[in-house]
N, C-alpha and C. Protein backbone atom coordinates (compact mmCIF):
# COMPACT_ATOMS: atom_id res chain seq x y z
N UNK A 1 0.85 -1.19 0.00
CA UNK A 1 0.00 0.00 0.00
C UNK A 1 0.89 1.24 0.00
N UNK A 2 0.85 2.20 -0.52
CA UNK A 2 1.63 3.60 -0.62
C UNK A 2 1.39 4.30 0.31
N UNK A 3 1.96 4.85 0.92
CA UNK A 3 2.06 6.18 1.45
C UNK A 3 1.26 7.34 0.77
N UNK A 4 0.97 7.97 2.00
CA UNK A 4 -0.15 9.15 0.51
C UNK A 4 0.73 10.22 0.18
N UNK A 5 2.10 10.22 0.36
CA UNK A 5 3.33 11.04 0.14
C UNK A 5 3.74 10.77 -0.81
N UNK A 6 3.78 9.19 -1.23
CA UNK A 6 4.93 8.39 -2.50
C UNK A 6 3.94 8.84 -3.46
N UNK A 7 4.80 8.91 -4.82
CA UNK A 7 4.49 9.34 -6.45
C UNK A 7 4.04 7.95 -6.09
N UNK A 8 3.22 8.02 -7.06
CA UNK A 8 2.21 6.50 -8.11
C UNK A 8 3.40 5.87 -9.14
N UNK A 9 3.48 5.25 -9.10
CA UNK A 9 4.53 4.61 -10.18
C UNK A 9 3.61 4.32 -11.59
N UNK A 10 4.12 4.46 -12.64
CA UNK A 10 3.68 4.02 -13.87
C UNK A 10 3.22 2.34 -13.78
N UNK A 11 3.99 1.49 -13.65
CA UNK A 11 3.72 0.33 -13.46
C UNK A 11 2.62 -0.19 -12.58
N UNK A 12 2.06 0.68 -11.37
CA UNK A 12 1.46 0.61 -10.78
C UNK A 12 -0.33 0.39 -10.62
N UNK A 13 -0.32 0.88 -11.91
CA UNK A 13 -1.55 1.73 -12.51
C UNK A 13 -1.55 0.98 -13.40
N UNK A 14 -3.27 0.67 -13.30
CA UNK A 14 -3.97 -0.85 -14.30
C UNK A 14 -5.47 -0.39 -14.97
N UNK A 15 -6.07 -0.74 -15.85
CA UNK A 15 -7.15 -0.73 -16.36
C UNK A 15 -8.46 -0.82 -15.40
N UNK A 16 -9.44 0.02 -14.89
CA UNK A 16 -9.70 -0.19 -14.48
C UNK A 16 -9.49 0.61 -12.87
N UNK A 17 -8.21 1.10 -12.66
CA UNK A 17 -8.13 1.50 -11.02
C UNK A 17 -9.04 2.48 -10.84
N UNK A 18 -9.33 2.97 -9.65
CA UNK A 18 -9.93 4.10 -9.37
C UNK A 18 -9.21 5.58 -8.96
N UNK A 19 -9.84 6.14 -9.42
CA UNK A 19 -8.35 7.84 -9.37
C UNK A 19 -9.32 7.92 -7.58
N UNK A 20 -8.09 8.32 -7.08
CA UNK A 20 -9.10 8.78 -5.44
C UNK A 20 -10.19 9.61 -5.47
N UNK A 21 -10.87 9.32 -5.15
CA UNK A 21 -12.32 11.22 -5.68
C UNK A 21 -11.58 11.95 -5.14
N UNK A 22 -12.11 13.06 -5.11
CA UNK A 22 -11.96 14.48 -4.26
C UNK A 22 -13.72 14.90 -3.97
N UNK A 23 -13.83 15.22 -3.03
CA UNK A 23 -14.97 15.75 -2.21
C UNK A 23 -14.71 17.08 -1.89
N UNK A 24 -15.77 17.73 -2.69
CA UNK A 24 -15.97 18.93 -2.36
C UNK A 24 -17.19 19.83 -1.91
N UNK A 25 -17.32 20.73 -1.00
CA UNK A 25 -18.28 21.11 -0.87
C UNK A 25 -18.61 22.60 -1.54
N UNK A 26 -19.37 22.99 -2.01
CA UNK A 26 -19.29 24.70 -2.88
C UNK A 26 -20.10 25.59 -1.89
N UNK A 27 -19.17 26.13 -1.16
CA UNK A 27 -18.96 26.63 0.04
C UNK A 27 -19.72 28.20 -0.59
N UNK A 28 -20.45 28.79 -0.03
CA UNK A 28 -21.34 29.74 -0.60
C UNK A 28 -20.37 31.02 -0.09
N UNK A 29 -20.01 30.94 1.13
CA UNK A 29 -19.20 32.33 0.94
C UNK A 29 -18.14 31.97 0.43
N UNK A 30 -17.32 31.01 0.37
CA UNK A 30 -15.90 30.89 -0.43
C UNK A 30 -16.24 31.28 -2.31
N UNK A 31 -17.49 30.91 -2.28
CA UNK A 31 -17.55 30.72 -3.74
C UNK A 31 -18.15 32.48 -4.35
N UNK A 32 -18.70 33.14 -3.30
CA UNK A 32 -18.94 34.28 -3.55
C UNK A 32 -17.76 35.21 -3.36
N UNK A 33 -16.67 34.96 -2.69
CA UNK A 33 -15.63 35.75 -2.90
C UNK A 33 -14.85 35.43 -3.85
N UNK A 34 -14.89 34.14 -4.45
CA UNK A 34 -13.95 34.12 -5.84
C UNK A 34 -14.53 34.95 -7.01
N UNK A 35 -16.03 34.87 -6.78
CA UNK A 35 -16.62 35.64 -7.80
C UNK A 35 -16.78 37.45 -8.19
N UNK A 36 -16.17 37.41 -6.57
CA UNK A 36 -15.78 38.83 -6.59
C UNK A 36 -14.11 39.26 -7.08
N UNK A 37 -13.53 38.09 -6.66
CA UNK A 37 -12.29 38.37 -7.11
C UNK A 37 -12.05 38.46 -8.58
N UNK A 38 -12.74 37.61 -8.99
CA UNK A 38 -13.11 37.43 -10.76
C UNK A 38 -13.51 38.42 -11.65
N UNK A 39 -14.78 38.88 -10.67
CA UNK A 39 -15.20 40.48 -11.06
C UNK A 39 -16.36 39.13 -12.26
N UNK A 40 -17.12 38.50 -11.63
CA UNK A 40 -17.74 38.22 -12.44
C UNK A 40 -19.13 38.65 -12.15
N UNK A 41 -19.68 38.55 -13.94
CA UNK A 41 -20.58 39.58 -14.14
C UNK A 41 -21.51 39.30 -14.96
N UNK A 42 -21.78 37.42 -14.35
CA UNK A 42 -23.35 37.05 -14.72
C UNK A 42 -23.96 36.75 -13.61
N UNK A 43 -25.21 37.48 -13.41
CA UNK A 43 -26.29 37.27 -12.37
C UNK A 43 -26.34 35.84 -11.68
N UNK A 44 -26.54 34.96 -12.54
CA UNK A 44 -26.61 33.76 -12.44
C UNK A 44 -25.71 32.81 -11.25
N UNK A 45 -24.23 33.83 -11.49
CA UNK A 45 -23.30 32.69 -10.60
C UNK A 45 -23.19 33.74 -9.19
N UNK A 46 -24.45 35.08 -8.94
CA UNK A 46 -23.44 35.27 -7.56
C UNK A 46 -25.39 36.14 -6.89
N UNK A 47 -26.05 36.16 -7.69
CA UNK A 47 -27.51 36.38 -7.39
C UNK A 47 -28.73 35.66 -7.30
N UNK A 48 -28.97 35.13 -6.56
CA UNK A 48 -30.10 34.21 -6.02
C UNK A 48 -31.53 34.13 -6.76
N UNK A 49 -31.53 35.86 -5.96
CA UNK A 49 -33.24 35.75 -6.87
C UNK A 49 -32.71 35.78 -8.30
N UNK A 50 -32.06 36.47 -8.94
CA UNK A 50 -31.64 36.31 -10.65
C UNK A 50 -31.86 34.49 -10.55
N UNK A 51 -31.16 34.15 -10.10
CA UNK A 51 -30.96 32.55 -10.58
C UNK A 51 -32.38 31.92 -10.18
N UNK A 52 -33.43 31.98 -9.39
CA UNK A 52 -34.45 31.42 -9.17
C UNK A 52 -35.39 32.27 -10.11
N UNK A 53 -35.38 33.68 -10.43
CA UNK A 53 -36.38 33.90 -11.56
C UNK A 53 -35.74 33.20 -13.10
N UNK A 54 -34.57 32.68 -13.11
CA UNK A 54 -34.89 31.23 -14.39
C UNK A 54 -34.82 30.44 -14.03
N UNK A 55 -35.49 29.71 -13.28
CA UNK A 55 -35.80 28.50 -12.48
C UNK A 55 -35.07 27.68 -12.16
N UNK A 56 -33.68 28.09 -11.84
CA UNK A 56 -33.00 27.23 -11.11
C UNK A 56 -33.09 27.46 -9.69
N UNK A 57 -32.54 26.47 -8.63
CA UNK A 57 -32.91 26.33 -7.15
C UNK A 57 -32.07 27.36 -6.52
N UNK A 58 -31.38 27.80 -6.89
CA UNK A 58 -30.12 28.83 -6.22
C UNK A 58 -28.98 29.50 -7.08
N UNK A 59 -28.01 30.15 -7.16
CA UNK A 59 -27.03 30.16 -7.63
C UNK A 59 -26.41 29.49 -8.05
N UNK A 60 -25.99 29.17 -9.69
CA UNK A 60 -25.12 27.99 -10.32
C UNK A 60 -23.94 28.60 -10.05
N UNK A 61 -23.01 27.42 -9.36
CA UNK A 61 -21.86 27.59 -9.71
C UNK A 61 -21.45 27.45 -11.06
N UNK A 62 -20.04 28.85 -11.25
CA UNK A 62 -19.38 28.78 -12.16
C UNK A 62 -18.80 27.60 -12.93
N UNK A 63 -19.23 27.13 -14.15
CA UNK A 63 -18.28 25.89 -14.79
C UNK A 63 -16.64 25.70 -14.63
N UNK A 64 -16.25 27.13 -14.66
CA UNK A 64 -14.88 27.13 -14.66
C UNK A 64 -14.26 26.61 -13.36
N UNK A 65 -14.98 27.59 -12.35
CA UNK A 65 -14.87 27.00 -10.76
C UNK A 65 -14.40 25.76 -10.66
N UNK A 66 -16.00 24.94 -10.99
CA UNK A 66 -16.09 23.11 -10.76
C UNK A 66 -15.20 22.74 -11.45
N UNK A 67 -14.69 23.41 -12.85
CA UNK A 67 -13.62 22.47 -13.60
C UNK A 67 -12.38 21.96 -13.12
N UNK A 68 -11.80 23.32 -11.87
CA UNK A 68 -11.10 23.12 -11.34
C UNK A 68 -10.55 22.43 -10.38
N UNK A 69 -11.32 21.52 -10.08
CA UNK A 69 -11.35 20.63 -9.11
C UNK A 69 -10.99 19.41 -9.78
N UNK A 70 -10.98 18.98 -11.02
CA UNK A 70 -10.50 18.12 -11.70
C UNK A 70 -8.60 17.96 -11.66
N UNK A 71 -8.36 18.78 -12.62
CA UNK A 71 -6.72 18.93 -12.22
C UNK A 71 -6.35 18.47 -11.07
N UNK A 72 -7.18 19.34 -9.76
CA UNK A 72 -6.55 18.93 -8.52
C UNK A 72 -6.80 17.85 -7.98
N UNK A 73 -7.88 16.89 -8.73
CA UNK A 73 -7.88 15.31 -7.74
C UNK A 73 -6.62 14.47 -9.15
N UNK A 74 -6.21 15.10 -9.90
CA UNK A 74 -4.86 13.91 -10.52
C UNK A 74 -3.85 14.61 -9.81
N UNK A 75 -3.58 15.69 -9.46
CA UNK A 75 -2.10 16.51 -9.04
C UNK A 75 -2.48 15.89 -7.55
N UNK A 76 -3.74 15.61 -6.95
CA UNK A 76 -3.44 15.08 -5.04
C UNK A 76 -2.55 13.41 -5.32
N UNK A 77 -3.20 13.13 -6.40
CA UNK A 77 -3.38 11.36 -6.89
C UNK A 77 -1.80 11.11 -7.16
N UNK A 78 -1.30 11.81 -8.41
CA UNK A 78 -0.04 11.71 -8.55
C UNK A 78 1.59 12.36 -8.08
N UNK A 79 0.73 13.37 -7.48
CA UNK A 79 1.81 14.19 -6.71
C UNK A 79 2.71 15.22 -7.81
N UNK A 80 1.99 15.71 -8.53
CA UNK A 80 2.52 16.49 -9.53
C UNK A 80 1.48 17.51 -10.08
N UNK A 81 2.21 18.76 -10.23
CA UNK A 81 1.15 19.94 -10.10
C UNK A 81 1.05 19.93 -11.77
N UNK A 82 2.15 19.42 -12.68
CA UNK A 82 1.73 19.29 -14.05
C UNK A 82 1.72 18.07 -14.73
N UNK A 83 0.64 17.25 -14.12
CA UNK A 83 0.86 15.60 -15.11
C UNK A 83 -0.64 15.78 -15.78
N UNK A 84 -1.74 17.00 -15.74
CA UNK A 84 -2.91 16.57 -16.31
C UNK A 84 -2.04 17.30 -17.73
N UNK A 85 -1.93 16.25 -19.12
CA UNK A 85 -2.03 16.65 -20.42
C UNK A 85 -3.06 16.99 -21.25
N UNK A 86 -4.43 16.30 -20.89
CA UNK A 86 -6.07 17.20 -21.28
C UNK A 86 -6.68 16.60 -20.63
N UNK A 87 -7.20 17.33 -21.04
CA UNK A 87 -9.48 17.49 -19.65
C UNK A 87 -9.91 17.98 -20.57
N UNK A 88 -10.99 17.07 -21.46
CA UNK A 88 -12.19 17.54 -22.22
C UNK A 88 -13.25 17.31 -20.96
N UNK A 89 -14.57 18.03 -20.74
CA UNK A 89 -15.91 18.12 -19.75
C UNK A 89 -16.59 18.32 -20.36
N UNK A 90 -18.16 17.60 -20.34
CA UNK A 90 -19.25 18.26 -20.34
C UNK A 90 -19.86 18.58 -19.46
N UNK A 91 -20.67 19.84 -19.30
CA UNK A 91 -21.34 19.32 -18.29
C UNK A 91 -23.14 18.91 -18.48
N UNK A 92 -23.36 18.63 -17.47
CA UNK A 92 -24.73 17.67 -17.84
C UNK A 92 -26.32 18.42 -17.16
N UNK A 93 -25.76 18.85 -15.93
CA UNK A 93 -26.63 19.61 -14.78
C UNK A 93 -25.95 20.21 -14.21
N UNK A 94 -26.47 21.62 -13.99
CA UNK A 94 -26.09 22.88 -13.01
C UNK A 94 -25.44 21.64 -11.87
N UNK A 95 -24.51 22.59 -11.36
CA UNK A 95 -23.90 22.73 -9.83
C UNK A 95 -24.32 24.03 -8.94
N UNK A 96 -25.31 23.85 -7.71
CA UNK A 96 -25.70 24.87 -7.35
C UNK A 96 -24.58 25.03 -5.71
N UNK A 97 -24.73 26.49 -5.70
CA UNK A 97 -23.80 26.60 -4.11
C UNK A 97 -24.93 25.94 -3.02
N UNK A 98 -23.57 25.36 -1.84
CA UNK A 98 -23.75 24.15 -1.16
C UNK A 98 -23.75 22.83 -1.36
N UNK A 99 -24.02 22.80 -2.90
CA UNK A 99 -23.58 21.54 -2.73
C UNK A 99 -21.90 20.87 -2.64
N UNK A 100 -22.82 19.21 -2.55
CA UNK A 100 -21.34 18.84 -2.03
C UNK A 100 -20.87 17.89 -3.61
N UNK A 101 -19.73 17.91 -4.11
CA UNK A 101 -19.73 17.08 -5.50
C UNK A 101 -18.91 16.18 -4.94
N UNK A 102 -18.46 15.01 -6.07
CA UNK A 102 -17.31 14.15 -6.04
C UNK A 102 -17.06 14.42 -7.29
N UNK A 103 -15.70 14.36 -7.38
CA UNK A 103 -15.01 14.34 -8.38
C UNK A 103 -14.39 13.15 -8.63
N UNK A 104 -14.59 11.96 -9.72
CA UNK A 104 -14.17 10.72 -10.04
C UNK A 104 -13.90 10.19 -10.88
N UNK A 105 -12.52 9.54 -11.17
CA UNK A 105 -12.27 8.99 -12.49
C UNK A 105 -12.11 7.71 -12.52
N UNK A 106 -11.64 7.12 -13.25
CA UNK A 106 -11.56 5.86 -13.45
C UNK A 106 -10.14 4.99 -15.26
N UNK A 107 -9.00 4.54 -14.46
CA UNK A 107 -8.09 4.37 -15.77
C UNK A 107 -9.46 3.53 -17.12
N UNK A 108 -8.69 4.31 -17.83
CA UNK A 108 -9.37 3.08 -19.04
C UNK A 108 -8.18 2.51 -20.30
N UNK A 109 -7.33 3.43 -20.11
CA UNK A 109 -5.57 2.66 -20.75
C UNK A 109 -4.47 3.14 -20.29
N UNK A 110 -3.46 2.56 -20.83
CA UNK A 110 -2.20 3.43 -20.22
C UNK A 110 -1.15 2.90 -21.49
N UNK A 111 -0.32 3.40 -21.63
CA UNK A 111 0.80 3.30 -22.99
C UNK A 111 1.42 4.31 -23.04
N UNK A 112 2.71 4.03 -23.54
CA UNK A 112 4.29 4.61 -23.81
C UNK A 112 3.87 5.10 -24.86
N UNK A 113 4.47 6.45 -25.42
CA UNK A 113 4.73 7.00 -26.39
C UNK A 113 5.86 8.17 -26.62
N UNK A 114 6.42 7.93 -27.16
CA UNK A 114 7.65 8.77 -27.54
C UNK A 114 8.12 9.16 -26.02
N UNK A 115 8.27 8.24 -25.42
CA UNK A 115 9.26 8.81 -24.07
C UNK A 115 7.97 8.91 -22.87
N UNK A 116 6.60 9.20 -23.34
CA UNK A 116 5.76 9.91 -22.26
C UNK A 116 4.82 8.65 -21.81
N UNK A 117 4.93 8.42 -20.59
CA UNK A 117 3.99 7.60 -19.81
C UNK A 117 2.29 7.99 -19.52
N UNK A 118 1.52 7.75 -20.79
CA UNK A 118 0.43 8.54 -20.26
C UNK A 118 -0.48 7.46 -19.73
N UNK A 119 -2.04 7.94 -19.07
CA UNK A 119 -2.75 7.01 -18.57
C UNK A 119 -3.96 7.88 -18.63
N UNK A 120 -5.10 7.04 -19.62
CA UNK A 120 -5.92 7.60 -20.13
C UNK A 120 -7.54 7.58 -19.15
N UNK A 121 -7.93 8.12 -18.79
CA UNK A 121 -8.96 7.97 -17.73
C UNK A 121 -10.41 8.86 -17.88
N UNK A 122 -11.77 7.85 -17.50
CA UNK A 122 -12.76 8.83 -17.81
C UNK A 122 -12.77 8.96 -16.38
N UNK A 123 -13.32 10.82 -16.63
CA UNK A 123 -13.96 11.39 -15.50
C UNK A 123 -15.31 11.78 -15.30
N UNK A 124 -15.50 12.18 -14.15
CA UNK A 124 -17.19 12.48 -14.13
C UNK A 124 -17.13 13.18 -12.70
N UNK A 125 -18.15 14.02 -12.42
CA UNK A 125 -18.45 14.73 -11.11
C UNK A 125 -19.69 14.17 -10.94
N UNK A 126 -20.15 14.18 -9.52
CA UNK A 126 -21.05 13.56 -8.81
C UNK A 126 -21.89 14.83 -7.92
N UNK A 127 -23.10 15.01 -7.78
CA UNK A 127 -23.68 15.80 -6.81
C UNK A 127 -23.83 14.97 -5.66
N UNK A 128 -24.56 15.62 -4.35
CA UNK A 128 -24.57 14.91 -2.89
C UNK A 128 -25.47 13.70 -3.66
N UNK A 129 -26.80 13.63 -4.58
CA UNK A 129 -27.26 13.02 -4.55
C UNK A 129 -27.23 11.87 -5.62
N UNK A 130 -25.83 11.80 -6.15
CA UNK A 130 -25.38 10.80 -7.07
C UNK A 130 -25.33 10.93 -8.13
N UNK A 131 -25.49 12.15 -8.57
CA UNK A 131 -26.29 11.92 -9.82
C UNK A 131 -24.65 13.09 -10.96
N UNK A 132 -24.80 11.95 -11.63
CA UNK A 132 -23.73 12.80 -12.47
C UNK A 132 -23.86 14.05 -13.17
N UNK A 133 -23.39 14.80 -12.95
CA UNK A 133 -23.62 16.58 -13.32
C UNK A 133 -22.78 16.96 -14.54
N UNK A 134 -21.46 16.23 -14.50
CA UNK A 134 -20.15 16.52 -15.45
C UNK A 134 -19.80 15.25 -16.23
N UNK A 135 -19.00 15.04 -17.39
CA UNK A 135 -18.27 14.09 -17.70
C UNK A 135 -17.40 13.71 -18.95
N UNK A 136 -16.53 13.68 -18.92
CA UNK A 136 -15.53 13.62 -20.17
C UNK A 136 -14.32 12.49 -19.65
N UNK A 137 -13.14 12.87 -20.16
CA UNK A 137 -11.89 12.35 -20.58
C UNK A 137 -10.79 13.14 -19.81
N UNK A 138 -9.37 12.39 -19.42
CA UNK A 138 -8.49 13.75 -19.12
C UNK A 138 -7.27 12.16 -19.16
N UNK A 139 -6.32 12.73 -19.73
CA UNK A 139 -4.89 12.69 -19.93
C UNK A 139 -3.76 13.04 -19.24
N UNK A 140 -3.15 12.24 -18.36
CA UNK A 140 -2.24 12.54 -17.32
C UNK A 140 -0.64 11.91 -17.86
N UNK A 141 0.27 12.56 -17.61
CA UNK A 141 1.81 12.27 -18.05
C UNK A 141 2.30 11.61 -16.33
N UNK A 142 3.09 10.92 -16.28
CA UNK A 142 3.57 10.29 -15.19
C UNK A 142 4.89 10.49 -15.49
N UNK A 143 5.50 11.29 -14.61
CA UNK A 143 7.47 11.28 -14.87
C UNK A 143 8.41 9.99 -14.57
């Protein structure tokens, strides 16, 4: 079993493993001060009643926000702040503030190419209530 300190070894990593989730919660004042820091300037991601007069339940979080939480469950996983090589996402359903997501992938290959150890994995985000919100592909390099 590894240490949650030790790099992942290339060899290590099989068809099939599970990337660790990351659990997050979209913390309503954390998420309203990024949006100030952003200077962002759709109703939608930082005004309530705006977001419930188009019938969503609350404030959507920003896509960009949630995207970011991707990168950071392969950089906790592999211990490297640059091994994601792409992240294609869709997303599927709003993310509203408070909730809590998972962020989860899963290998689906791995292969050598010109020197680079990559390991090919689908991802997906999860709301508290299971239900998949996000989901694509992302590409990680292993040194």
């Amino acid at each position: 079993m590894l240490k949650s300190e030790e790099k992942v070894r290339f060899e290590n990593i099989h068809k099939g493993d599970e990337v660790p989730p990351l659990r997050v919660r979209m913390d309503k004042k954390t998420y309203l001060n990024y949006s100030k820091l952003i200077n962002e300037i759709n109703p939608l991601h930082f005004d309530e009643n705006y977001a419930k007069s188009l019938g969503f339940r609350t404030i959507v979080v920003a896509g960009v926000y949630t995207y970011s939480f991707l990168p950071k469950m392969f950089t906790d996983w592999l211990k490297d702040p640059c091994c994601v090589k792409s992240l294609e996402i869709r997303y599927k359903s709003p993310i509203y503030v408070e909730d809590e997501i998972v962020n989860r992938g899963v290998v689906k290959q791995k292969y050598r190419k010109k020197g680079e150890k990559t390991v090919e994995c689908e991802v997906w985000v999860e709301n508290q209530e299971g239900k998949k919100v996000t989901e694509g592909k992302a590409e990680v390099i292993l040194q």
